[in-house]
Protein backbone atom coordinates (compact mmCIF):
# COMPACT_ATOMS: atom_id res chain seq x y z
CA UNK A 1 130.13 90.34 107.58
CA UNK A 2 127.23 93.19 106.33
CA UNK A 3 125.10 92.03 109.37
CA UNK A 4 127.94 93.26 111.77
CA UNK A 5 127.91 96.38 110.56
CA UNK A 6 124.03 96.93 109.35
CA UNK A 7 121.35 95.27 111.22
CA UNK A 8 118.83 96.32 108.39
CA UNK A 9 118.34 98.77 105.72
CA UNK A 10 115.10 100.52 104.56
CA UNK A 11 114.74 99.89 100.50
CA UNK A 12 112.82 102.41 98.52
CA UNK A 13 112.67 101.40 95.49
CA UNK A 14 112.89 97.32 94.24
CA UNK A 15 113.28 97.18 90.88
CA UNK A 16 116.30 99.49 89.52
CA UNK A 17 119.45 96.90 90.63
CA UNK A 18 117.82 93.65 91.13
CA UNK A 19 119.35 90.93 92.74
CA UNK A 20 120.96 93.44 95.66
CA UNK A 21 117.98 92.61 98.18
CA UNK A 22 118.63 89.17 97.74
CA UNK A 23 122.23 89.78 98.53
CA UNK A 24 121.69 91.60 101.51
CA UNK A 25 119.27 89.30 103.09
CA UNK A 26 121.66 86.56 102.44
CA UNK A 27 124.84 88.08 104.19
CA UNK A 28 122.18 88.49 107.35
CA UNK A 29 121.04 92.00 106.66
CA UNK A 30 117.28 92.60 107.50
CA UNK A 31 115.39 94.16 104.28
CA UNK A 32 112.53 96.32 104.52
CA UNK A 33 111.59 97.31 101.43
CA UNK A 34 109.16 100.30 101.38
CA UNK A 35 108.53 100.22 98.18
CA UNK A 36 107.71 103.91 97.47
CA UNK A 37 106.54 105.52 93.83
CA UNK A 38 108.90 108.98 94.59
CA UNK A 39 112.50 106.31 94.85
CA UNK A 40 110.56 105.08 91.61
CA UNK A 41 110.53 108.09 90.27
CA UNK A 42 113.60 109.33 91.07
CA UNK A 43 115.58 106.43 89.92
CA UNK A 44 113.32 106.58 86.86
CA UNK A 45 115.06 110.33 86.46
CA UNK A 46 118.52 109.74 87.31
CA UNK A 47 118.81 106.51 84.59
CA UNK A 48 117.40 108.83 82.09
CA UNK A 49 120.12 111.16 82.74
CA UNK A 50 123.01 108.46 83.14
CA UNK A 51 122.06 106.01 80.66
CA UNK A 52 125.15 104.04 80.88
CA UNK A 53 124.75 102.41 84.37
């Protein structure tokens, strides 16, 4: 199903919505997670400004 329509997505950030990698990767979707400290950052930001998500 996701793997006919994305082959594979670049992740920058790991830790905000856990479990969503996993998903991915399991409906056939390659993961590449890249990890990077400005996603960290910026997620950091927007769930200080949006604290109900």
């Amino acid at each position: 199903m996701w793997s006919e329509h994305f082959a594979a997505i670049f992740w920058g950030e790991p830790q905000t919505f856990l479990g969503t990698q996993e998903f991915m990767a399991a409906h056939g979707v390659e993961v590449i997670d890249l990890n990077l400290e400005q996603c960290q950052q910026l997620m950091r930001d927007f769930l200080a400004q949006h604290p109900p998500l």
